[in-house]
C-alpha atoms as a PDB file:
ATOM      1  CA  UNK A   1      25.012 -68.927  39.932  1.00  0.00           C
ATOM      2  CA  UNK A   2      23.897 -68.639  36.250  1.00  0.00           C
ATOM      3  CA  UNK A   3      24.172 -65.144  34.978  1.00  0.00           C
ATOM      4  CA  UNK A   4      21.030 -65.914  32.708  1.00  0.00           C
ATOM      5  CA  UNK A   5      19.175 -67.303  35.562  1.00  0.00           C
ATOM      6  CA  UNK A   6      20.122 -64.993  37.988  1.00  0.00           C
ATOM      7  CA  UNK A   7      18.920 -61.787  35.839  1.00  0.00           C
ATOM      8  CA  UNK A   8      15.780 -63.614  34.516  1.00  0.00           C
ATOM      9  CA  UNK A   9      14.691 -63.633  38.359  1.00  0.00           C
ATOM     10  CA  UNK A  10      15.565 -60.462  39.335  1.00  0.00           C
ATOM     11  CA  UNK A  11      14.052 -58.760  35.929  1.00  0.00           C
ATOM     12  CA  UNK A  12      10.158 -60.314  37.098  1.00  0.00           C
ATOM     13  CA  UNK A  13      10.782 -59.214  40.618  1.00  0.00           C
ATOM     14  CA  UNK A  14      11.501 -56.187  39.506  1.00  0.00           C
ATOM     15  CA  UNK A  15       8.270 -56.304  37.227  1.00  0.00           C
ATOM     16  CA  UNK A  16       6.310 -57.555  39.554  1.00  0.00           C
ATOM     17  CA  UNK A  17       7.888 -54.458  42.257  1.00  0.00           C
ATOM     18  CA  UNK A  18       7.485 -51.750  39.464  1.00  0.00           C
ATOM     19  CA  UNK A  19       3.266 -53.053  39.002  1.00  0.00           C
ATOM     20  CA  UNK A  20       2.078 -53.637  42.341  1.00  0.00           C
ATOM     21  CA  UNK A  21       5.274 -51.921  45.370  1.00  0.00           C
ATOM     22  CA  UNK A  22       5.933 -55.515  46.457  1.00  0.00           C
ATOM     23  CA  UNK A  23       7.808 -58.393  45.702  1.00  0.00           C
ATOM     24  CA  UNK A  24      11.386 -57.918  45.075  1.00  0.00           C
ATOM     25  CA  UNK A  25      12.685 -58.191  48.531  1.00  0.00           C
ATOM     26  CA  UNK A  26       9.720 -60.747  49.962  1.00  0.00           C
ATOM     27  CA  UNK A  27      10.176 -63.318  46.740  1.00  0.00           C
ATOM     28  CA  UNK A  28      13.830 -62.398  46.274  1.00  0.00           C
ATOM     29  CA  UNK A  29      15.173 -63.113  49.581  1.00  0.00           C
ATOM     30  CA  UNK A  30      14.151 -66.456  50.129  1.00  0.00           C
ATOM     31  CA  UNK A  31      15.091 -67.346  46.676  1.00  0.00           C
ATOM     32  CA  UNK A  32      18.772 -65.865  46.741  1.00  0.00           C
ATOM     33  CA  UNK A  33      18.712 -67.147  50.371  1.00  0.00           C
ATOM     34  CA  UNK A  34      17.949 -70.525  48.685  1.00  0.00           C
ATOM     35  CA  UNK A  35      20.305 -70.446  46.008  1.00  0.00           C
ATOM     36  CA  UNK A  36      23.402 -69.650  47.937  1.00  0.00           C
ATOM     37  CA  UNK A  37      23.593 -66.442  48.971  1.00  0.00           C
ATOM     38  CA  UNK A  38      23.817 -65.485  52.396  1.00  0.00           C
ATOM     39  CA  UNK A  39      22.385 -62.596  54.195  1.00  0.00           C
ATOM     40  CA  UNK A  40      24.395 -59.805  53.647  1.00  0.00           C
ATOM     41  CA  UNK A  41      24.842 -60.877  50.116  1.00  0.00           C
ATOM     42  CA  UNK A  42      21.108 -60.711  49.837  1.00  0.00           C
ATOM     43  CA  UNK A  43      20.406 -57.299  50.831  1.00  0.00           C
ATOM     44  CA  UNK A  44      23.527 -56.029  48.956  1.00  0.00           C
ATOM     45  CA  UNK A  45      22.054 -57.434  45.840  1.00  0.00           C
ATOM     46  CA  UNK A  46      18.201 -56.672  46.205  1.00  0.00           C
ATOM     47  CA  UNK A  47      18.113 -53.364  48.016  1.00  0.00           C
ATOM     48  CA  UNK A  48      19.645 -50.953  45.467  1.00  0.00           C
ATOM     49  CA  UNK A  49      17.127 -51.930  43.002  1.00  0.00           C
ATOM     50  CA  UNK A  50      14.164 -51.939  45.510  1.00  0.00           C
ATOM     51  CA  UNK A  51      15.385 -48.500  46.875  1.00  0.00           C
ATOM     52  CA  UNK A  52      14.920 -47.089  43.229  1.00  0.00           C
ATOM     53  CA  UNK A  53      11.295 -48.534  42.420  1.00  0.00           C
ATOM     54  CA  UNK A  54      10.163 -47.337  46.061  1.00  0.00           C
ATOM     55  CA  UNK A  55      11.552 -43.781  45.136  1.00  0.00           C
ATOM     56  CA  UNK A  56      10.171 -43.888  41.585  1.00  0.00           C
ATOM     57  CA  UNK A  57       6.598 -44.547  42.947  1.00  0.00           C
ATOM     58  CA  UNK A  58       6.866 -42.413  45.829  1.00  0.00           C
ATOM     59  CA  UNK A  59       7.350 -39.192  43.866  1.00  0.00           C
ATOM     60  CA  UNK A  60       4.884 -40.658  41.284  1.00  0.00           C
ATOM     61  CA  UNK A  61       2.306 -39.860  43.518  1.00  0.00           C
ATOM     62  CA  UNK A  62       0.299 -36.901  44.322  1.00  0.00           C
ATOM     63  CA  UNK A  63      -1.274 -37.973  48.034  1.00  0.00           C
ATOM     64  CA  UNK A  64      -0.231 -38.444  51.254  1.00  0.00           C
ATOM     65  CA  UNK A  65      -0.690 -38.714  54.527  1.00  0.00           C
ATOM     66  CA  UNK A  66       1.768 -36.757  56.958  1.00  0.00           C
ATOM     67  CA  UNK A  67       0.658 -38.377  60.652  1.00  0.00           C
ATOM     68  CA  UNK A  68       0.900 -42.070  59.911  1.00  0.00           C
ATOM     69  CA  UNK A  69       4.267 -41.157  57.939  1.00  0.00           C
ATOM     70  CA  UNK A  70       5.828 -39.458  61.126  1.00  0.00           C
ATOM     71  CA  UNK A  71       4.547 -42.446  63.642  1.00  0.00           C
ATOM     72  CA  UNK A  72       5.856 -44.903  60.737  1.00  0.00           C
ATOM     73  CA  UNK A  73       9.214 -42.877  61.496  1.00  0.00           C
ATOM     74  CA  UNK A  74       9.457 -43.308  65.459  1.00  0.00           C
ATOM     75  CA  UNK A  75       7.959 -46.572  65.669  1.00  0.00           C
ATOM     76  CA  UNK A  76       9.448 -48.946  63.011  1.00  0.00           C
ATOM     77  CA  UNK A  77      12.620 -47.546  61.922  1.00  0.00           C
ATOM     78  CA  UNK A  78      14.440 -47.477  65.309  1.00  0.00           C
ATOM     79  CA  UNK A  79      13.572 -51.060  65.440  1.00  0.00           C
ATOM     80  CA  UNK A  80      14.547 -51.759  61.968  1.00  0.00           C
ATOM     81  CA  UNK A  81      18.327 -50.654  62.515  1.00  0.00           C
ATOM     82  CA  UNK A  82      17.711 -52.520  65.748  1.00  0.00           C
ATOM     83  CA  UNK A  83      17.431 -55.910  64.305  1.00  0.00           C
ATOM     84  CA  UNK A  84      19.202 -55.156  61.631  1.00  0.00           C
ATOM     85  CA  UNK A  85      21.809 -55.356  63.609  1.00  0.00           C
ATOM     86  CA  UNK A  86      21.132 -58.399  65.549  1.00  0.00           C
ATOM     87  CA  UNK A  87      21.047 -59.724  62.181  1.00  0.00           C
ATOM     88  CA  UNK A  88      24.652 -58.857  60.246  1.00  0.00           C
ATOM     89  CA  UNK A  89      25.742 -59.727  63.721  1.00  0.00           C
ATOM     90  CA  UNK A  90      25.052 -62.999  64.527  1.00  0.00           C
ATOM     91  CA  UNK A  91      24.201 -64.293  60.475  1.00  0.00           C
ATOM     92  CA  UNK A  92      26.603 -67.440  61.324  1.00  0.00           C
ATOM     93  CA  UNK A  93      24.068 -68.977  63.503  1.00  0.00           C
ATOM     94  CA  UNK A  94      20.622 -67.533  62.310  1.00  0.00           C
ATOM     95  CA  UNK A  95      18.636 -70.437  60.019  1.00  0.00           C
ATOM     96  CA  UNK A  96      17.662 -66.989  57.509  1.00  0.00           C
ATOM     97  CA  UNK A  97      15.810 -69.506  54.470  1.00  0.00           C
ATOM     98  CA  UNK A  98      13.489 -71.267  57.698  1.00  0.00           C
ATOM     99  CA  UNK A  99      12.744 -67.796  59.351  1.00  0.00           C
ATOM    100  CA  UNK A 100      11.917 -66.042  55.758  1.00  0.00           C
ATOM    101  CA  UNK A 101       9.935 -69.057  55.005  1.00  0.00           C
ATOM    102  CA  UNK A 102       7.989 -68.553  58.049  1.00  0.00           C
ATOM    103  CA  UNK A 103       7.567 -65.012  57.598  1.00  0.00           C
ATOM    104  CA  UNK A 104       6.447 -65.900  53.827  1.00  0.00           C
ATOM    105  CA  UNK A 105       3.854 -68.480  54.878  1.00  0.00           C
ATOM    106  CA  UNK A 106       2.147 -66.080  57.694  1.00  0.00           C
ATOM    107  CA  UNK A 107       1.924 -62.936  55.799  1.00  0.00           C
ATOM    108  CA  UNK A 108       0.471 -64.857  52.978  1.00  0.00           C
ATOM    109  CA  UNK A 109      -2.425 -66.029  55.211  1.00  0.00           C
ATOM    110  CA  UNK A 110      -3.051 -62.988  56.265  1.00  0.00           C
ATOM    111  CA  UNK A 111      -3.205 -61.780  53.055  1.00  0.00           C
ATOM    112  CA  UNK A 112      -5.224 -64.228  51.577  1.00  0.00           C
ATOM    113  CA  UNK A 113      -7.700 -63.911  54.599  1.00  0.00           C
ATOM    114  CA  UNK A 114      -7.504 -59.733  54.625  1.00  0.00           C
ATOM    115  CA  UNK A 115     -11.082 -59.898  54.371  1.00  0.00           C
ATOM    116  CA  UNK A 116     -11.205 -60.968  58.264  1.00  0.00           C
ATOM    117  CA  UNK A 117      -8.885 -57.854  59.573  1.00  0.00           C
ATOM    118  CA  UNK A 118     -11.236 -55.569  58.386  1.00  0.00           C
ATOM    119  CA  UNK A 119     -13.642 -56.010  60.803  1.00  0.00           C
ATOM    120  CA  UNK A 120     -10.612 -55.129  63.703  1.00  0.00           C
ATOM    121  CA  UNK A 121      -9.794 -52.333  61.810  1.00  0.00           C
ATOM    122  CA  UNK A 122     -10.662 -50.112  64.596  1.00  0.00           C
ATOM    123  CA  UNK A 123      -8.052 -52.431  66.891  1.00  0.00           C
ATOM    124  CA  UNK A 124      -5.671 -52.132  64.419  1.00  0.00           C
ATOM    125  CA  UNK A 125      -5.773 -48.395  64.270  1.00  0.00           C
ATOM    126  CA  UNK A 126      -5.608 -48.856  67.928  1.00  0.00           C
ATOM    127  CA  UNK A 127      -2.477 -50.436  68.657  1.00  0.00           C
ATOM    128  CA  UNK A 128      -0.902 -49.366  65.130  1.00  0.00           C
ATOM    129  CA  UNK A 129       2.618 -48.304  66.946  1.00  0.00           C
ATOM    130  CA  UNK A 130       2.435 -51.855  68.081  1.00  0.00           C
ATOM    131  CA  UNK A 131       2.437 -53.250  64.812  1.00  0.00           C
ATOM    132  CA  UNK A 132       4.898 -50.551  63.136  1.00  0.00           C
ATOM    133  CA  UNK A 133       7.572 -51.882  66.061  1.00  0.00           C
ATOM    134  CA  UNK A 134       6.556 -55.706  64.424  1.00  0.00           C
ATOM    135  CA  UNK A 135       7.182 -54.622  61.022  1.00  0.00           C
ATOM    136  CA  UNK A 136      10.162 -53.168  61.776  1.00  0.00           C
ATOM    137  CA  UNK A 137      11.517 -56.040  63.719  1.00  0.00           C
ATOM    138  CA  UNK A 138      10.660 -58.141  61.332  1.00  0.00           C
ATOM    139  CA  UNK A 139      11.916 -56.256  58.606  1.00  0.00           C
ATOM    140  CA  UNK A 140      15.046 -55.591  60.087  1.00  0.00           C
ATOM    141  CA  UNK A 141      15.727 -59.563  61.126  1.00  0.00           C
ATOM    142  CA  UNK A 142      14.430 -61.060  57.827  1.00  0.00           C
ATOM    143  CA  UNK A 143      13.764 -58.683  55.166  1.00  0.00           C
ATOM    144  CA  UNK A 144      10.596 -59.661  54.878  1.00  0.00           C
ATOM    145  CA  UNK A 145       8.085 -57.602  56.268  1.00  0.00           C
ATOM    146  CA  UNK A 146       6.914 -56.188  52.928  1.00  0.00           C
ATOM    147  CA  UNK A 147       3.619 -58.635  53.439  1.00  0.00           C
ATOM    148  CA  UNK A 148       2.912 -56.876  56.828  1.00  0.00           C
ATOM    149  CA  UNK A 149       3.167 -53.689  55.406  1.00  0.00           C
ATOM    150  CA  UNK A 150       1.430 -54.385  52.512  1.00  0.00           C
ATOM    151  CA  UNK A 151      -1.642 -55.744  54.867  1.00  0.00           C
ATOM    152  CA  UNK A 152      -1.517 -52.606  57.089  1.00  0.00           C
ATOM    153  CA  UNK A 153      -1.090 -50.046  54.225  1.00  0.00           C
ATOM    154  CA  UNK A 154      -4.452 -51.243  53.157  1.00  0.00           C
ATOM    155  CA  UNK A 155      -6.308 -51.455  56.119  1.00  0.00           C
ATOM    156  CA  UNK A 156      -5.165 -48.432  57.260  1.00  0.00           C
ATOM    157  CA  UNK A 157      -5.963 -46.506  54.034  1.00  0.00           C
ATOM    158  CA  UNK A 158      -9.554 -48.031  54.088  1.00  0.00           C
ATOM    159  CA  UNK A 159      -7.988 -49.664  50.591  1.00  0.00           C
ATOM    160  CA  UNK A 160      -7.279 -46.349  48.787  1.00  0.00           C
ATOM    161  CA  UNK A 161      -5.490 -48.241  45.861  1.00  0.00           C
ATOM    162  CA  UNK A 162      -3.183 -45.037  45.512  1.00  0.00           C
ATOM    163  CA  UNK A 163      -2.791 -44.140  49.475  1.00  0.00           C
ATOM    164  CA  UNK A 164      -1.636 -47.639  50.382  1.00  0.00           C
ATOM    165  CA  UNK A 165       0.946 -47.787  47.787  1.00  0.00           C
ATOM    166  CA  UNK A 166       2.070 -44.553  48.468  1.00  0.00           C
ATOM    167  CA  UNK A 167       2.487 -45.468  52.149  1.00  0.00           C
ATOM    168  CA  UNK A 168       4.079 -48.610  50.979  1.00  0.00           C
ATOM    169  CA  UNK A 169       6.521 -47.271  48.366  1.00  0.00           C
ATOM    170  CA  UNK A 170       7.377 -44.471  51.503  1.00  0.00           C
ATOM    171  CA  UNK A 171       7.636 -47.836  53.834  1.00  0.00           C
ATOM    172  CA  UNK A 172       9.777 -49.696  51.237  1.00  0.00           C
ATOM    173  CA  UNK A 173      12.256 -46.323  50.587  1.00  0.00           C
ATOM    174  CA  UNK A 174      12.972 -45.568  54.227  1.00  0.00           C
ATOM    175  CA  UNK A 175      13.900 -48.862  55.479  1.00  0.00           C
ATOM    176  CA  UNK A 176      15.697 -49.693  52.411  1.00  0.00           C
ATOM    177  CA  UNK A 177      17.964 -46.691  52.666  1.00  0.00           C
ATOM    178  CA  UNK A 178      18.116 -47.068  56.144  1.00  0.00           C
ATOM    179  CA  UNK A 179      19.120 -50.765  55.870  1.00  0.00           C
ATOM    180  CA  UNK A 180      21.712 -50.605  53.354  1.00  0.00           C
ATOM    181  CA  UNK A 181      23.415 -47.657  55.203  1.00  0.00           C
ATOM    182  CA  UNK A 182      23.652 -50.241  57.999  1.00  0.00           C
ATOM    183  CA  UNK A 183      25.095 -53.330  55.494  1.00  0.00           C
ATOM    184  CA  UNK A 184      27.722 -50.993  53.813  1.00  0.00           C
ATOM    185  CA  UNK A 185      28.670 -49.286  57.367  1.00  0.00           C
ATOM    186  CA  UNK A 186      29.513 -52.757  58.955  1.00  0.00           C
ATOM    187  CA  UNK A 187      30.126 -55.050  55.901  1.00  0.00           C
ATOM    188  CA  UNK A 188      31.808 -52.824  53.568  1.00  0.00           C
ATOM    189  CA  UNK A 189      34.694 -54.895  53.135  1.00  0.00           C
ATOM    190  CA  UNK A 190      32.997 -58.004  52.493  1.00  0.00           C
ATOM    191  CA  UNK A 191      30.495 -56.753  49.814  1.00  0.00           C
ATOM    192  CA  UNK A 192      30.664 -56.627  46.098  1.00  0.00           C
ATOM    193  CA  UNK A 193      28.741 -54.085  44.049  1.00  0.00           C
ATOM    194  CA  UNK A 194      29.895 -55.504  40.631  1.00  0.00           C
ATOM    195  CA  UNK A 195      26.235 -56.118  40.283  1.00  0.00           C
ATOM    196  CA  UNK A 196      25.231 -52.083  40.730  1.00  0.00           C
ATOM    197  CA  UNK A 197      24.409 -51.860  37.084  1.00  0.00           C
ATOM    198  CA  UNK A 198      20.989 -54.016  37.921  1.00  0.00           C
ATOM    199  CA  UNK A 199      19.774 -50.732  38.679  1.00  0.00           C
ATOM    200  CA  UNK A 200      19.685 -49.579  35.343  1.00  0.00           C
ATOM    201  CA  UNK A 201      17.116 -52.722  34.595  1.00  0.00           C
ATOM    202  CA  UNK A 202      14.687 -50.804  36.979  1.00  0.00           C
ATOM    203  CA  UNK A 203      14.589 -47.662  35.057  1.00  0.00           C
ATOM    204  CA  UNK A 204      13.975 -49.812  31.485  1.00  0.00           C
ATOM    205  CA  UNK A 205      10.834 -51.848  33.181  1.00  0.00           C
ATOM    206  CA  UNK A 206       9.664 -49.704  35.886  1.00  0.00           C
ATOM    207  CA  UNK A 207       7.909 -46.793  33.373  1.00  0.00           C
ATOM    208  CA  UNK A 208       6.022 -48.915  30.661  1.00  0.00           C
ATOM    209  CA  UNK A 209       4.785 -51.343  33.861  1.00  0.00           C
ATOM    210  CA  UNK A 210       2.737 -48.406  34.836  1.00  0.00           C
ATOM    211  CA  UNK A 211       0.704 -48.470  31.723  1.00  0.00           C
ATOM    212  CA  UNK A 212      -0.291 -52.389  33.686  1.00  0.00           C
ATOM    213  CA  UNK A 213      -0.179 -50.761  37.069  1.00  0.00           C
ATOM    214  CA  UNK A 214      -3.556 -48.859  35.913  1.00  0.00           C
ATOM    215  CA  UNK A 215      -5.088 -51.486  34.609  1.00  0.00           C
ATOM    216  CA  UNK A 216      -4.508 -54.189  36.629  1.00  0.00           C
ATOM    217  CA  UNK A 217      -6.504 -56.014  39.605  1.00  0.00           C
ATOM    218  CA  UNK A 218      -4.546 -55.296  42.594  1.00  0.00           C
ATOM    219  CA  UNK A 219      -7.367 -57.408  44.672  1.00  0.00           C
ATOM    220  CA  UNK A 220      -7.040 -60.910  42.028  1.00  0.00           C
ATOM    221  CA  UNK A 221      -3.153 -60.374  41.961  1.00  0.00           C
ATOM    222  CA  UNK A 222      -2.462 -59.619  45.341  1.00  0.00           C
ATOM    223  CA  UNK A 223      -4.487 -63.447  45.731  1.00  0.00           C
ATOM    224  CA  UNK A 224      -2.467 -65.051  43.339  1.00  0.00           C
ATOM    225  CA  UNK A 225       0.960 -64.116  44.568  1.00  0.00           C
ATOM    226  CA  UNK A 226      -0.534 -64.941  48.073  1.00  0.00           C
ATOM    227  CA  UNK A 227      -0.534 -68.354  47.012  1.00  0.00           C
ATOM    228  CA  UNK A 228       2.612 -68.761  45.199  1.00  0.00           C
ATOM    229  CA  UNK A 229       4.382 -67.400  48.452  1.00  0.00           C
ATOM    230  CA  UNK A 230       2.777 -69.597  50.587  1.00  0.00           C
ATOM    231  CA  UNK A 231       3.390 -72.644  48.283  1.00  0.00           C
ATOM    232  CA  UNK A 232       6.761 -71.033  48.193  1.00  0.00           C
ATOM    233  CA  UNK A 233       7.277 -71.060  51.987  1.00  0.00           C
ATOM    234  CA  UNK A 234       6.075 -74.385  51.931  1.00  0.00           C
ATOM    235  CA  UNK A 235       8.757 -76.067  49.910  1.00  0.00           C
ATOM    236  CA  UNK A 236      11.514 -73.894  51.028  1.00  0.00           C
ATOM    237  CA  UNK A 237      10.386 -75.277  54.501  1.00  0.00           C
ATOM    238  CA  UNK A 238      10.380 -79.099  53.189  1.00  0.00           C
ATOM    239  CA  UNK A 239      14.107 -78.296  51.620  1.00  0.00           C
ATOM    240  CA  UNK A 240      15.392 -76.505  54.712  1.00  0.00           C
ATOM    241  CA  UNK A 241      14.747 -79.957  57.167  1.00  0.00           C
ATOM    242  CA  UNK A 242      15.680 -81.793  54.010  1.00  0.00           C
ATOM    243  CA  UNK A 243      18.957 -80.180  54.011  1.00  0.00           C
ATOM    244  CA  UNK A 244      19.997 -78.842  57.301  1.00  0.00           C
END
């Protein structure tokens, strides 16, 4: 792959992660997925730099909220490593660009139609173990469950701008140290980490973007890069029966 490509993507993921807690791992999978990489290339290469944002924005932040963090703990992580390993172990006959593309296309609706889920938030709040076990799952098979957290951060936190991405920068932390624990314990030997140094990008971008991060419109963005994923999902969809 082009070097000059290659870091041009990751450096507006990473802009994009650093601004608003999401987007590295649900833009970047499907499009190192779709340019060649395979699975546990994929996490090797986006979760150092994901881990670092989510920790940078974690500490950043002066709430919190202990309960839904320890239920987040039980419920989603077991099922995370669960997955996860599903996933490294059978990644020679799992379609991963068609199921992240699916994933991509679904959370987007839901994002772009958030409005609706508010009226169930009492359900949600209900059967919220439920849904941590989905994200997890999800997470763990795909690496894409960012939207779905993203979606119950918010509706959970009643929108608190700063609540829901502390949740989500807590979400995004755990299961990314948890998940590359699980990549380098069983695929140690087949990884390279010639590309560590990308963390070092992070820590240039990821301070002045919160001068943005204040200023921004989470509610306008978070509807524009609805869209693009879903057009996103879309075409990598089209190119995946085109292809396979």
């Amino acid at each position: 792959m082009d070097f000059f490509l290659e870091n041009l993507i990751l450096l507006v993921l990473i802009i994009i992660q650093s601004i608003f807690g999401i987007g590295l791992l649900l833009l970047g999978t499907p499009t190192f997925l779709l340019l060649g990489y395979d699975f546990s290339s994929t996490l090797n290469f986006l979760l150092p730099s994901s881990i670092v944002i989510s920790y940078l924005q974690f500490k950043s932040l002066k709430t919190s909220s202990k309960k839904i963090i320890f239920e987040y703990n039980i419920f989603c992580l077991p099922f995370l490593a669960i997955f996860l390993l599903f996933a490294l172990n059978f990644k020679e006959i799992l379609n991963f660009k068609f199921y992240a593309a699916i994933i991509l296309i679904i959370s987007s609706l839901l994002v772009l139609n958030k409005n609706t889920f508010s009226s169930l938030r009492k359900n949600i709040l209900k059967y919220k173990k439920l849904i941590l076990i989905f994200i997890g799952s999800v997470h763990g098979l795909t690496n894409m469950g960012g939207g779905f957290l993203t979606i119950f951060s918010s509706l959970i936190n009643n929108s608190d701008k700063n609540l829901t991405r502390y949740f989500i920068s807590y979400g995004y932390l755990i299961m990314g140290l948890l998940q590359y624990f699980i990549l380098v314990l069983l695929e140690y030997k087949n990884l390279s980490f010639s590309k560590i140094y990308y963390i070092f990008l992070v820590l240039i971008v990821y301070f002045p973007s919160q001068i943005i991060f204040k200023k921004v419109n989470d509610f306008l963005f978070s509807k524009i890069i609805s869209i693009i994923a879903l057009i996103y999902g879309i075409i990598i969809i089209f190119l995946n029966f085109v292809d396979v």
